[in-house]
N, C-alpha and C. Protein backbone atom coordinates (compact mmCIF):
# COMPACT_ATOMS: atom_id res chain seq x y z
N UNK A 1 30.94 0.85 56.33
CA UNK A 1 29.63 0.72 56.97
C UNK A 1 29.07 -0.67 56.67
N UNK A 2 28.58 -1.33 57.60
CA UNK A 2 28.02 -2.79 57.67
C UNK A 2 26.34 -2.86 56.80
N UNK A 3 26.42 -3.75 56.41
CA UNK A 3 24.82 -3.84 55.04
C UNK A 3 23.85 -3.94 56.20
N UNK A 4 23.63 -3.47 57.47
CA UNK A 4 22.36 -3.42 58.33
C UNK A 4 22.35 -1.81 58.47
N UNK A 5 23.88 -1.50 58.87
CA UNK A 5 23.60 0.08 58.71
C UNK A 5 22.89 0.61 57.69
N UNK A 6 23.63 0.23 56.48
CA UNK A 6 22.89 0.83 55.33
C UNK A 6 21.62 1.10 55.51
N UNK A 7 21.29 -0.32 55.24
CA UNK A 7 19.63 -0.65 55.30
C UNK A 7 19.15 0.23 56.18
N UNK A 8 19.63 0.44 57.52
CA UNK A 8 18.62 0.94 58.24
C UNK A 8 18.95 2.77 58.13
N UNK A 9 20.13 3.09 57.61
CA UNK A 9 19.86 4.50 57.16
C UNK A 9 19.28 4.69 56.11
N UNK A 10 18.84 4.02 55.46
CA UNK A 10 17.78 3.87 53.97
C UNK A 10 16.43 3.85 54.24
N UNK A 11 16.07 3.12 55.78
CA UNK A 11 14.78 2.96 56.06
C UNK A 11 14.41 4.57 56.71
N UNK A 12 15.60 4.93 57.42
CA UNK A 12 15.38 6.01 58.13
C UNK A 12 15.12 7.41 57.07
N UNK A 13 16.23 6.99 56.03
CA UNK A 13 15.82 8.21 54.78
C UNK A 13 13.99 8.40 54.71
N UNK A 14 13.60 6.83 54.34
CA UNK A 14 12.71 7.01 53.49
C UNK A 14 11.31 7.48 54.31
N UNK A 15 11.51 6.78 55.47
CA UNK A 15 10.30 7.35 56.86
C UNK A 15 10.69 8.69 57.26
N UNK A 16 11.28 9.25 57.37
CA UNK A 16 12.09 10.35 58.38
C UNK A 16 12.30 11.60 57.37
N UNK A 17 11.53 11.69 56.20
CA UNK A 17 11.38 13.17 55.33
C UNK A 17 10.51 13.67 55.82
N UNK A 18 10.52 14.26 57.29
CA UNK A 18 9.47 14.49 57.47
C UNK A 18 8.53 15.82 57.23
N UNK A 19 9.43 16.84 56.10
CA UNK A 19 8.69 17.97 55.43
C UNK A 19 7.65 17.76 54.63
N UNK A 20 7.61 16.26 54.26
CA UNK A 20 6.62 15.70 52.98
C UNK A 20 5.40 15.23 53.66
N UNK A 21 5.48 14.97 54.90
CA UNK A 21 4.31 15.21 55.65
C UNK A 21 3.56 16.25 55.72
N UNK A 22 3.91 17.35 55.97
CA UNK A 22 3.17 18.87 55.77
C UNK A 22 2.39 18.91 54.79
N UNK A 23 2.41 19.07 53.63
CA UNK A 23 1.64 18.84 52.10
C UNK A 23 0.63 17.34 52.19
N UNK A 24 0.92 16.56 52.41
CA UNK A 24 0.15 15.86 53.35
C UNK A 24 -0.93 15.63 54.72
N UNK A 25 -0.60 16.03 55.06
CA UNK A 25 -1.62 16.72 56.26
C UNK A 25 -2.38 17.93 55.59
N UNK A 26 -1.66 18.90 54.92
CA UNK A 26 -2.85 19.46 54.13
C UNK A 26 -3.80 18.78 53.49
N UNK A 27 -3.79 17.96 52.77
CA UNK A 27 -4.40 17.74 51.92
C UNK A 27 -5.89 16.31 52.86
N UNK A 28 -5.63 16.21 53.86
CA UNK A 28 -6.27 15.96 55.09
C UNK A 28 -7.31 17.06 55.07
N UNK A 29 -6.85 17.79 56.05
CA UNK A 29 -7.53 19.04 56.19
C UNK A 29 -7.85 19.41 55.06
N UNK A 30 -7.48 19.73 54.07
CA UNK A 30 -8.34 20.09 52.59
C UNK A 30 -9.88 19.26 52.10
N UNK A 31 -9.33 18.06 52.64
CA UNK A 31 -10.18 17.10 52.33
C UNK A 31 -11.67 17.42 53.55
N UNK A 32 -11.15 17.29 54.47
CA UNK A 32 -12.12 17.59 55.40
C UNK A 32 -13.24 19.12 54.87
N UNK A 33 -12.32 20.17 54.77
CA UNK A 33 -13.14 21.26 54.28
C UNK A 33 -14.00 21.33 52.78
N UNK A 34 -13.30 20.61 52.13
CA UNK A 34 -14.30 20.21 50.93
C UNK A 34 -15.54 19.33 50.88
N UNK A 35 -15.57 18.40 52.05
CA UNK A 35 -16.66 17.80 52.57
C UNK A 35 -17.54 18.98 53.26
N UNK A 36 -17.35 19.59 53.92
CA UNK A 36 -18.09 20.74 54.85
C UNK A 36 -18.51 21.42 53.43
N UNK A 37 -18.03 21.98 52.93
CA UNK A 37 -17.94 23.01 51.91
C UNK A 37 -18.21 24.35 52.42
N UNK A 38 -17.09 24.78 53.37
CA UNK A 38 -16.35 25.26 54.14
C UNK A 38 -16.32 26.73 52.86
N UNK A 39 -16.70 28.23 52.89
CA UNK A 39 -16.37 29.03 51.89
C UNK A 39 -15.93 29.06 50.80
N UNK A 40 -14.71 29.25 50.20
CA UNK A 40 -14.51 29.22 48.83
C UNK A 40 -14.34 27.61 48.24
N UNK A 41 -14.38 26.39 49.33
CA UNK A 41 -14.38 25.05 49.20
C UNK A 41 -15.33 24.73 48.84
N UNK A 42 -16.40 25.47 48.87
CA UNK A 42 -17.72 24.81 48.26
C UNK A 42 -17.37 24.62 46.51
N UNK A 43 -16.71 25.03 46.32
CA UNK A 43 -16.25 25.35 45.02
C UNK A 43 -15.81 24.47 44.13
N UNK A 44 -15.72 23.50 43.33
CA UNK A 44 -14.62 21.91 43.25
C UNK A 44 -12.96 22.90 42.53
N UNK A 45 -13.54 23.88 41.52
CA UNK A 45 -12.43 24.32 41.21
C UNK A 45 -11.62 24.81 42.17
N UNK A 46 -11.62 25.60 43.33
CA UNK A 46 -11.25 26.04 44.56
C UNK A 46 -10.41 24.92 44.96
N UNK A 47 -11.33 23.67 45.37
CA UNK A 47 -10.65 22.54 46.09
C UNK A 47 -9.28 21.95 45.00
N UNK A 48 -9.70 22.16 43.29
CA UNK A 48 -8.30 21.67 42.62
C UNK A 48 -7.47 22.35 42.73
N UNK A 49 -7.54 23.24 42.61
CA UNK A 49 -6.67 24.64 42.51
C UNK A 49 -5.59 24.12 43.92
N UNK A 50 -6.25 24.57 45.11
CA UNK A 50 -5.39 24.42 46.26
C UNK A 50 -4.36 22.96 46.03
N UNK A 51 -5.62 21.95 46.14
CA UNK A 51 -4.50 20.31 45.97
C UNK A 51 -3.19 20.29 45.03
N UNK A 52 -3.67 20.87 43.77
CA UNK A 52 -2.46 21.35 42.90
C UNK A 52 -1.58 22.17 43.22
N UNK A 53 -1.56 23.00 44.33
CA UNK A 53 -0.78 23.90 44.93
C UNK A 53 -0.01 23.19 46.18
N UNK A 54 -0.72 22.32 46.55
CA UNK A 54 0.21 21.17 47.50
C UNK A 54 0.76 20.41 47.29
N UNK A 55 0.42 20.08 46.24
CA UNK A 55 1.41 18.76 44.89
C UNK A 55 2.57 19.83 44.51
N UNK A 56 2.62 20.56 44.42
CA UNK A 56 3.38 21.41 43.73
C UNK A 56 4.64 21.75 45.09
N UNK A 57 4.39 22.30 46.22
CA UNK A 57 4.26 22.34 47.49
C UNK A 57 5.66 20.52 47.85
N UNK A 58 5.14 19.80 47.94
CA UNK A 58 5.35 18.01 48.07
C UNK A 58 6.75 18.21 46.91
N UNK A 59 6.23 18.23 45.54
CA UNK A 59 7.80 18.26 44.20
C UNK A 59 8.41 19.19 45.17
N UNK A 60 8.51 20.49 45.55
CA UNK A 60 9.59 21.35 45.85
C UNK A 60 10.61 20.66 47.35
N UNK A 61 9.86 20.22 48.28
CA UNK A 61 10.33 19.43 49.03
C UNK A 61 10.90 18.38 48.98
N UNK A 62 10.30 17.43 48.09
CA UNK A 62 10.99 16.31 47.28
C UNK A 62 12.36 16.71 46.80
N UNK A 63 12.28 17.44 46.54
CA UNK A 63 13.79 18.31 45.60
C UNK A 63 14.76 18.52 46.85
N UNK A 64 13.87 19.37 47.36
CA UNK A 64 15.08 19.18 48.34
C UNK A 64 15.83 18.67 49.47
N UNK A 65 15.06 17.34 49.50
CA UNK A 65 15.46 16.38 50.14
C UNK A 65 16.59 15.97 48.94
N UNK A 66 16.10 15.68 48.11
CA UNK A 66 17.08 14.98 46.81
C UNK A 66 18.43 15.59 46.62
N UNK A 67 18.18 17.15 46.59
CA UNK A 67 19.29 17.81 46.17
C UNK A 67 20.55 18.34 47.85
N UNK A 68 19.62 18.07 48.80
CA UNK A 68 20.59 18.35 50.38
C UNK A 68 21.07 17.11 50.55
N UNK A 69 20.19 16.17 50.36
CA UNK A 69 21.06 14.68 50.99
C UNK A 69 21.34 13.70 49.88
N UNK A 70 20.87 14.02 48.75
CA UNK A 70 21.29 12.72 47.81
C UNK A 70 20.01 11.83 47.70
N UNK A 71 20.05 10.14 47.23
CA UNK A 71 18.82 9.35 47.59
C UNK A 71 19.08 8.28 47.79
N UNK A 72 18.40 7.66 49.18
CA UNK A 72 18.87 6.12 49.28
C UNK A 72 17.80 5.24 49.24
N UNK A 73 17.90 4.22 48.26
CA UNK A 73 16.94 3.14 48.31
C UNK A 73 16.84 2.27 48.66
N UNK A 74 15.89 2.01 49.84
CA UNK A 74 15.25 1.11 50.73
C UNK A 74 15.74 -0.24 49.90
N UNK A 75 16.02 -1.26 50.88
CA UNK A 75 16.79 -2.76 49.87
C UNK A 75 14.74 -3.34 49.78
N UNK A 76 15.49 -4.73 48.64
CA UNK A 76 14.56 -5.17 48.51
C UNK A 76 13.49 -5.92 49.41
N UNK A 77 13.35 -6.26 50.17
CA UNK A 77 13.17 -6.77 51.52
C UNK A 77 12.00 -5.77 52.34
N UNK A 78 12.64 -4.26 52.44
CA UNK A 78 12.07 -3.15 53.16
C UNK A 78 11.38 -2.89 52.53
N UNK A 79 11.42 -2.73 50.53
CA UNK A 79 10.31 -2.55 49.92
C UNK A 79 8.58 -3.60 50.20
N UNK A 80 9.49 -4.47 49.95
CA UNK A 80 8.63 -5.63 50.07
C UNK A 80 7.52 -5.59 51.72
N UNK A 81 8.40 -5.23 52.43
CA UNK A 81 7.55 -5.19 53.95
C UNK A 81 6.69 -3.39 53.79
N UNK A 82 7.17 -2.26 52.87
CA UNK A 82 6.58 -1.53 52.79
C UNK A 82 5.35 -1.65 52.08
N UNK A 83 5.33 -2.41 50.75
CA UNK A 83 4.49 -2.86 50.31
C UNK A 83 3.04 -3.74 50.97
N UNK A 84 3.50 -4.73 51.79
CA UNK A 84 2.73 -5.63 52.51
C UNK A 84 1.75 -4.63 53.86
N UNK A 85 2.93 -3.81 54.34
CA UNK A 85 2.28 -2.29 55.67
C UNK A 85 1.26 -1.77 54.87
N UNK A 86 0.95 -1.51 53.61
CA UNK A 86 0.45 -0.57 52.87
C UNK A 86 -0.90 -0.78 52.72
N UNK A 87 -0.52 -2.62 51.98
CA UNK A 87 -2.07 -3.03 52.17
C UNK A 87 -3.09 -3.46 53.02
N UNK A 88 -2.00 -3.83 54.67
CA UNK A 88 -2.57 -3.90 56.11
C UNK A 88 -3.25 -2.40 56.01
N UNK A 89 -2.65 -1.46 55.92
CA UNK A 89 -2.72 -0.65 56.19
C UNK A 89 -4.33 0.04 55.59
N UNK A 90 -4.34 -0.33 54.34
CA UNK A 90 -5.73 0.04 53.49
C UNK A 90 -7.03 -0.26 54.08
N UNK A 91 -6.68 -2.10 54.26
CA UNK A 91 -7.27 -2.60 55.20
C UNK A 91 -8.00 -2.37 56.49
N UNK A 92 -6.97 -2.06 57.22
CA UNK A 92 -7.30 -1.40 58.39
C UNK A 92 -8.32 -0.32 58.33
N UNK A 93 -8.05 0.52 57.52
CA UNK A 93 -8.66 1.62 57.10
C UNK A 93 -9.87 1.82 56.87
N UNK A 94 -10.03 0.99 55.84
CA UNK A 94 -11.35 0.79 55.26
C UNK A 94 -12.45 0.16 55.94
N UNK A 95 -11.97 -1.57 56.90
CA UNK A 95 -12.52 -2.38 57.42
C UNK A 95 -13.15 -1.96 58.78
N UNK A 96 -11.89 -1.39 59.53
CA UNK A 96 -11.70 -0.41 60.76
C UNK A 96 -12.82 0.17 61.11
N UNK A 97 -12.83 1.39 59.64
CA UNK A 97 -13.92 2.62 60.42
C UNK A 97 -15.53 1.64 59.67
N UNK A 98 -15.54 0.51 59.13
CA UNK A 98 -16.58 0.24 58.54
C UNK A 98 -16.78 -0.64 59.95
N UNK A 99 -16.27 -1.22 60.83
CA UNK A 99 -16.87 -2.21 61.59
C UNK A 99 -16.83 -0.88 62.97
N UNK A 100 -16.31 -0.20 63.28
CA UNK A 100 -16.59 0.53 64.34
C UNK A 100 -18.16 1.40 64.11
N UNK A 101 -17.52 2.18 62.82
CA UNK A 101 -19.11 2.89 62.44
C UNK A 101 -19.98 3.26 61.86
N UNK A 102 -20.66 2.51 61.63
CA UNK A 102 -21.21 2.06 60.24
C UNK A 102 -22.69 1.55 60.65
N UNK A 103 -23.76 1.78 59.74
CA UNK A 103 -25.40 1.49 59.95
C UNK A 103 -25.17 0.06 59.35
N UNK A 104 -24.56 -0.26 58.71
CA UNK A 104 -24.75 -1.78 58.57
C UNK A 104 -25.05 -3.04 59.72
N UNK A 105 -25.74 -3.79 59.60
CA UNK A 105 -26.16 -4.80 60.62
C UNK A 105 -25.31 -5.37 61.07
N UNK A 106 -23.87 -5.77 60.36
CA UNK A 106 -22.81 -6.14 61.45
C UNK A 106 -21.62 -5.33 61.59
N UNK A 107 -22.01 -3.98 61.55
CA UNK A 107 -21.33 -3.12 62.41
C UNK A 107 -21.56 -3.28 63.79
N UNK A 108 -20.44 -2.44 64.80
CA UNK A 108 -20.73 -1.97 66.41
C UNK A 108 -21.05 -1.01 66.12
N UNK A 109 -21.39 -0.01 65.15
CA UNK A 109 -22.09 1.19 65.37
C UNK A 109 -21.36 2.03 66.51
N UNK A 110 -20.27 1.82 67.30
CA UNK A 110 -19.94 2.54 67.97
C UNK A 110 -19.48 4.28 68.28
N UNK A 111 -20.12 4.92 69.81
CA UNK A 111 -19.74 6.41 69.47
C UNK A 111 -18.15 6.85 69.64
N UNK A 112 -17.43 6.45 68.82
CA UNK A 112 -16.00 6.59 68.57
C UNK A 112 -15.77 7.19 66.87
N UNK A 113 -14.25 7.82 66.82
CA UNK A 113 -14.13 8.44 65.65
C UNK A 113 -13.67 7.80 65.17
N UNK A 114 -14.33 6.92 64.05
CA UNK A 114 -13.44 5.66 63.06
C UNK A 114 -12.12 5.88 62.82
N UNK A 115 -12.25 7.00 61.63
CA UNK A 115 -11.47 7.28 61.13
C UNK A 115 -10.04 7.98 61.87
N UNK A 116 -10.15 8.65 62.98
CA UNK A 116 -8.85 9.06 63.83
C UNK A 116 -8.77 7.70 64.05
N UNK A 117 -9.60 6.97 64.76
CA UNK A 117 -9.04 5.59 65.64
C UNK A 117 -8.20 4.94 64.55
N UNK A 118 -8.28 4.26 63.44
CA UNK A 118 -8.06 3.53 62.35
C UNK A 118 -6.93 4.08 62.09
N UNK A 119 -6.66 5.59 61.88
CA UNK A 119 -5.45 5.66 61.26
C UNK A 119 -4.02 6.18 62.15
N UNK A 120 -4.82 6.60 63.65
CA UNK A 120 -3.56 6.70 64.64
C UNK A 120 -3.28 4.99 64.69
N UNK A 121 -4.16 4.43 64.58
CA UNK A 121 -3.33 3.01 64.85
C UNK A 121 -2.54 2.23 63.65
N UNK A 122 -3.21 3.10 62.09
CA UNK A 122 -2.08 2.25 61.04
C UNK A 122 -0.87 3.29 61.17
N UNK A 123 -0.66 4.32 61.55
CA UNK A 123 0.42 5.23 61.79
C UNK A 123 1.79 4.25 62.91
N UNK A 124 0.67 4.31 63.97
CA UNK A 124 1.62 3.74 65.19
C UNK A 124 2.57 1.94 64.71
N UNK A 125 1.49 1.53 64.32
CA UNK A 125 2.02 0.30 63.50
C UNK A 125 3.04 -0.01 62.46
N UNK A 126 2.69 1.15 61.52
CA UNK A 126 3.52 1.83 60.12
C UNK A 126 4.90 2.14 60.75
N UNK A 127 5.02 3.35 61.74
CA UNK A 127 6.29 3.84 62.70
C UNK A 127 6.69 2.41 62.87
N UNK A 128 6.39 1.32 64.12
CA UNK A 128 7.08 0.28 64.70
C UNK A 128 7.66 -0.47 63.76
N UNK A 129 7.25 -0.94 62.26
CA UNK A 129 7.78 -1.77 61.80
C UNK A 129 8.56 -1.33 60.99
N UNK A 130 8.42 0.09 60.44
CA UNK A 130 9.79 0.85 59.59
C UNK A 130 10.45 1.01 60.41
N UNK A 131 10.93 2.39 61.35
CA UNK A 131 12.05 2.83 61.68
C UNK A 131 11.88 2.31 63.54
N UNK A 132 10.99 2.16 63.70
CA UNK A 132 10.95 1.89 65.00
C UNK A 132 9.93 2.84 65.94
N UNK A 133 8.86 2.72 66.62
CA UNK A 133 8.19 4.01 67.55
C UNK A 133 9.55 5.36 67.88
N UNK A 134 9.15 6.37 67.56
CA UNK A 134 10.23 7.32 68.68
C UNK A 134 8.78 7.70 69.62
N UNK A 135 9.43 8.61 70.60
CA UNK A 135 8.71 9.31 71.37
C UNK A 135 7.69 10.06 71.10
N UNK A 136 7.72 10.78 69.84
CA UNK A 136 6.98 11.80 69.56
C UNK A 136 6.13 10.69 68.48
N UNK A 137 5.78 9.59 68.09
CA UNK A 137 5.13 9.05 67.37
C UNK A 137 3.99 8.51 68.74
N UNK A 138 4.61 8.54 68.92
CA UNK A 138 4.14 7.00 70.46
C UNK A 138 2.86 8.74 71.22
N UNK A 139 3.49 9.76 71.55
CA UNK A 139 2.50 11.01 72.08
C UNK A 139 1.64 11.66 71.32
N UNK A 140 1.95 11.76 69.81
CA UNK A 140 0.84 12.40 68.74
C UNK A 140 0.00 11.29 68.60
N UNK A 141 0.20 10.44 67.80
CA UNK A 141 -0.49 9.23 67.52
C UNK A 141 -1.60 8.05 68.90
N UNK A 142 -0.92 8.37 69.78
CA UNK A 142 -1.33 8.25 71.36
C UNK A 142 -2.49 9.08 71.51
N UNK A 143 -1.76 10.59 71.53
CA UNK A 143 -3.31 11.47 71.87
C UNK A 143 -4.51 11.59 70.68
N UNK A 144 -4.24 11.06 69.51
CA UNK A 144 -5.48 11.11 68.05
C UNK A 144 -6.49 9.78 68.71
N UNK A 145 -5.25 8.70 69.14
CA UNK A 145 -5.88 7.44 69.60
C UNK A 145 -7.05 7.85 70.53
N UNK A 146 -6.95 7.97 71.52
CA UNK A 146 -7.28 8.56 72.77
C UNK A 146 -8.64 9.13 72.38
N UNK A 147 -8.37 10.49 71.85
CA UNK A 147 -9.37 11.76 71.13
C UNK A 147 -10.74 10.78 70.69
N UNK A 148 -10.34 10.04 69.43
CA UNK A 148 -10.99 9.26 68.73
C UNK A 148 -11.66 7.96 69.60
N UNK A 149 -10.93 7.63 70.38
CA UNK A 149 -11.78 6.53 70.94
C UNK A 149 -12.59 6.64 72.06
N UNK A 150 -12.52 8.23 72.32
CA UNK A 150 -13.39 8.99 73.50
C UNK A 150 -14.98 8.59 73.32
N UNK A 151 -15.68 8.17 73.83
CA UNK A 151 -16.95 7.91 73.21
C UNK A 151 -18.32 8.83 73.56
N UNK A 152 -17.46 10.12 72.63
CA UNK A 152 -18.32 11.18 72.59
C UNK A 152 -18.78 11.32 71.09
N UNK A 153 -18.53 10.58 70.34
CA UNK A 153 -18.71 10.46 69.08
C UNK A 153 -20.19 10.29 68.77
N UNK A 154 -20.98 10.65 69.31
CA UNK A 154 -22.15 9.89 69.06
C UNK A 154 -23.63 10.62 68.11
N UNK A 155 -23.32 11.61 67.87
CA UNK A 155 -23.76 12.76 66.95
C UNK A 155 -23.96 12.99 65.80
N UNK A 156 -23.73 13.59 64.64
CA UNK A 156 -23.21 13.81 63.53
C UNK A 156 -22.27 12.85 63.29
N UNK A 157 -22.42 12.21 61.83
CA UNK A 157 -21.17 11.49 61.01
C UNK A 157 -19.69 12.78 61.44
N UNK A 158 -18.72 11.81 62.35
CA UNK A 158 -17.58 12.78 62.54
C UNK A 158 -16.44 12.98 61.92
N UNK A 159 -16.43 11.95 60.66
CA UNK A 159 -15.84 11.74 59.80
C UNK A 159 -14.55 13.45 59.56
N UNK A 160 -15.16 14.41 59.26
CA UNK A 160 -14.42 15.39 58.78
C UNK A 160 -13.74 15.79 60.21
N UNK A 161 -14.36 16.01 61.42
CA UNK A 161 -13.18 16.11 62.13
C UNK A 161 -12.35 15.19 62.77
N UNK A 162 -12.32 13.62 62.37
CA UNK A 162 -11.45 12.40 62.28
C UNK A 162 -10.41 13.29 61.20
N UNK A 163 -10.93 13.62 60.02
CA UNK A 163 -9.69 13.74 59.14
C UNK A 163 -8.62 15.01 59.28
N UNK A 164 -9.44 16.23 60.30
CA UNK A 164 -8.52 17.68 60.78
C UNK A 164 -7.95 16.82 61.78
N UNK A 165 -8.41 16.38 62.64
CA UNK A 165 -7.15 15.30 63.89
C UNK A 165 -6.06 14.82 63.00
N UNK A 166 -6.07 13.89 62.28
CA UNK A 166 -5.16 13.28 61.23
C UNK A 166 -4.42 14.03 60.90
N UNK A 167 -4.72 15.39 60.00
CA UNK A 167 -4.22 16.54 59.26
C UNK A 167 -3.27 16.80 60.26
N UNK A 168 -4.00 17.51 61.09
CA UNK A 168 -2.61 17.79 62.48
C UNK A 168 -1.83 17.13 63.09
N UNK A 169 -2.18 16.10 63.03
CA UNK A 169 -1.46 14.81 63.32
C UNK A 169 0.16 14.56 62.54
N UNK A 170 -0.23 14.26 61.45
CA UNK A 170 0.58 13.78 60.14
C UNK A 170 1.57 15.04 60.05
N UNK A 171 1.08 16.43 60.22
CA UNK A 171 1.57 17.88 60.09
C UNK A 171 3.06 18.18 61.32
N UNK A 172 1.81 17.24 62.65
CA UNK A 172 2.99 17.48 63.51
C UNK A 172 4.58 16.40 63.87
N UNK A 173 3.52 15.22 63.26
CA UNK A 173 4.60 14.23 63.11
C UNK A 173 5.65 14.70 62.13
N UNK A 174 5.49 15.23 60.81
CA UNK A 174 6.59 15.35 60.11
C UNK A 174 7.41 16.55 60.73
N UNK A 175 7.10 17.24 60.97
CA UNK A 175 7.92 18.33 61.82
C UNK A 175 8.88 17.47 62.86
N UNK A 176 8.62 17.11 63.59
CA UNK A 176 9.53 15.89 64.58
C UNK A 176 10.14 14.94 63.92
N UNK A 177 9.89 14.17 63.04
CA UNK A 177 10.42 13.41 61.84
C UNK A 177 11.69 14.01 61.46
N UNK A 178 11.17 15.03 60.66
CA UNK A 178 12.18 16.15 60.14
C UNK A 178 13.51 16.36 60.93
N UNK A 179 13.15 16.55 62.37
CA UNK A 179 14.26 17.00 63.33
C UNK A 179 15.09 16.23 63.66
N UNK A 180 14.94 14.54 63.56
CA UNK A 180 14.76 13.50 64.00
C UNK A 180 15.95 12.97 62.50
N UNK A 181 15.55 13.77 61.50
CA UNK A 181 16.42 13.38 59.99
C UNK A 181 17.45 13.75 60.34
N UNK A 182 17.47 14.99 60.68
CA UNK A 182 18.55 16.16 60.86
C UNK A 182 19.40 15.41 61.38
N UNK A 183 18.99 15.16 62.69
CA UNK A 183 19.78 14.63 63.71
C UNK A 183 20.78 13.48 63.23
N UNK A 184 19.89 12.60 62.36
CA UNK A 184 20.51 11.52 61.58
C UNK A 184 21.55 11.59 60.77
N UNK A 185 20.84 12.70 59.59
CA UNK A 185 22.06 12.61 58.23
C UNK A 185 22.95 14.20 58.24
N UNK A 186 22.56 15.09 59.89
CA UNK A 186 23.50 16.55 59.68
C UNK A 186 22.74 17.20 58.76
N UNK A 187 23.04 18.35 59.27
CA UNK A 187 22.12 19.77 58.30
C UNK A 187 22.46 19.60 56.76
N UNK A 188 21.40 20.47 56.10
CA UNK A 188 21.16 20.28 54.63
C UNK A 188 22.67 20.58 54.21
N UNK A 189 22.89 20.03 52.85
CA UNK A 189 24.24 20.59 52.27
C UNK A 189 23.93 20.30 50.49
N UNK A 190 24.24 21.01 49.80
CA UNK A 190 23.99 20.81 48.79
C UNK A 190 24.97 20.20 47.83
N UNK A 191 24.49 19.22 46.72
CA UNK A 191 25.37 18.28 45.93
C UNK A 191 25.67 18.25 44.74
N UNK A 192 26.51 18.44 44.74
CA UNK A 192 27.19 19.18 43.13
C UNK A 192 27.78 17.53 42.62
N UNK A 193 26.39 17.13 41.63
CA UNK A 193 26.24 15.90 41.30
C UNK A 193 27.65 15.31 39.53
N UNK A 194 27.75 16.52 39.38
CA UNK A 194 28.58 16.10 38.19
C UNK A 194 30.00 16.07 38.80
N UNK A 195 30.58 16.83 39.85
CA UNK A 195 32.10 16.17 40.50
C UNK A 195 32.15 15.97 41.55
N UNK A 196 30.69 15.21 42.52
CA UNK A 196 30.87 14.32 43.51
C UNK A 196 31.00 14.83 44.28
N UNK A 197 31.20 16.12 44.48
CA UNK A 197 31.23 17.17 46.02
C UNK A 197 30.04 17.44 46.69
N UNK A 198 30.59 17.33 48.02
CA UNK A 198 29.62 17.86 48.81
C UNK A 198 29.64 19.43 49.64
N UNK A 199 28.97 19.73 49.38
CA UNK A 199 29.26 21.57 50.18
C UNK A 199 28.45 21.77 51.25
N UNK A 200 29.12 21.97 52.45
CA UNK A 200 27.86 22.02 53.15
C UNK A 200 27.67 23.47 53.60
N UNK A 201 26.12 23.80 53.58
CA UNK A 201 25.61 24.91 53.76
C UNK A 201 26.08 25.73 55.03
């Protein structure tokens, strides 16, 4: 295999878990309902309890990404450009929903959902420069865009349902991700790490 393949089945490992999205997107939506304080969320212990149950949730998946496919690490280069996406990315984030909507005097104050807008677009950006847009990045991330920049926003701080868009968002992307792995590295198989075998399920 040629050192671009590698690389780019390393990039694809590391974008393309896409079960570790799920626990993720929860914790979106978690977030959102702890702002509402949504029934037993009014609660802070309630809200740890669950997050710790999605962290927990994230390790078990982690595992078994680790233990079906092994682990490949992104070269130094991809780190480095993951690193640099990360802090565009914060950026974006932060600056984004503060200049779209925000009472500050040099805000646009605009009736749009910061926060969907801001982060379907560090998503769509994030996708193009790791593994490349697929289809299903370019239609989820497309329709949050869309949703969010509808300018019906003009009401209530919409903040918490910017972050259930996201949640479902991130939830449905890794599901397609996921399929998208499959497709890549073949169904799970498990690795019997002390004599180098592979078994497949």
């Amino acid at each position: 295999m040629q050192r671009r393949e590698l690389e780019t089945a390393a990039a694809n490992y590391s974008y393309l878990r896409g079960m570790l999205c799920i626990p993720l997107g929860g914790l979106f939506i978690l977030a959102a309902l702890g702002n509402w304080e949504v029934g037993p969320f009014r609660h802070t212990w309630v809200f740890l309890l669950v997050a710790l149950a999605i962290g927990v949730v994230a390790l078990a998946i982690s595992r078994f990404y680790n233990d079906n496919y092994g682990r490949l690490t992104p070269s130094t280069s991809q780190q480095i450009r993951a690193g640099i996406g990360l802090v565009l990315a914060v950026a974006l984030m932060l600056g984004g929903a503060s200049l779209l909507r925000s009472h500050a005097s040099w805000s646009l104050d605009l009736p749009v959902n910061a926060i969907a807008v801001c982060f379907a677009l560090v998503m769509l950006v994030s996708y193009a420069i790791g593994v490349g847009l697929k289809a299903h990045h370019v239609i989820i991330w497309g329709a949050v865009l869309v949703a969010g920049a509808l300018p019906v926003w003009n009401g209530p701080d919409p903040s918490n349902i910017g972050l259930l868009l996201c949640g479902a968002g991130v939830i449905l992307t890794g599901v397609f991700d996921h399929r998208v792995f499959v497709q890549t590295f073949g169904p799970a198989r498990a690795i019997d790490y002390e004599n180098g075998d592979v078994a497949a399920h």
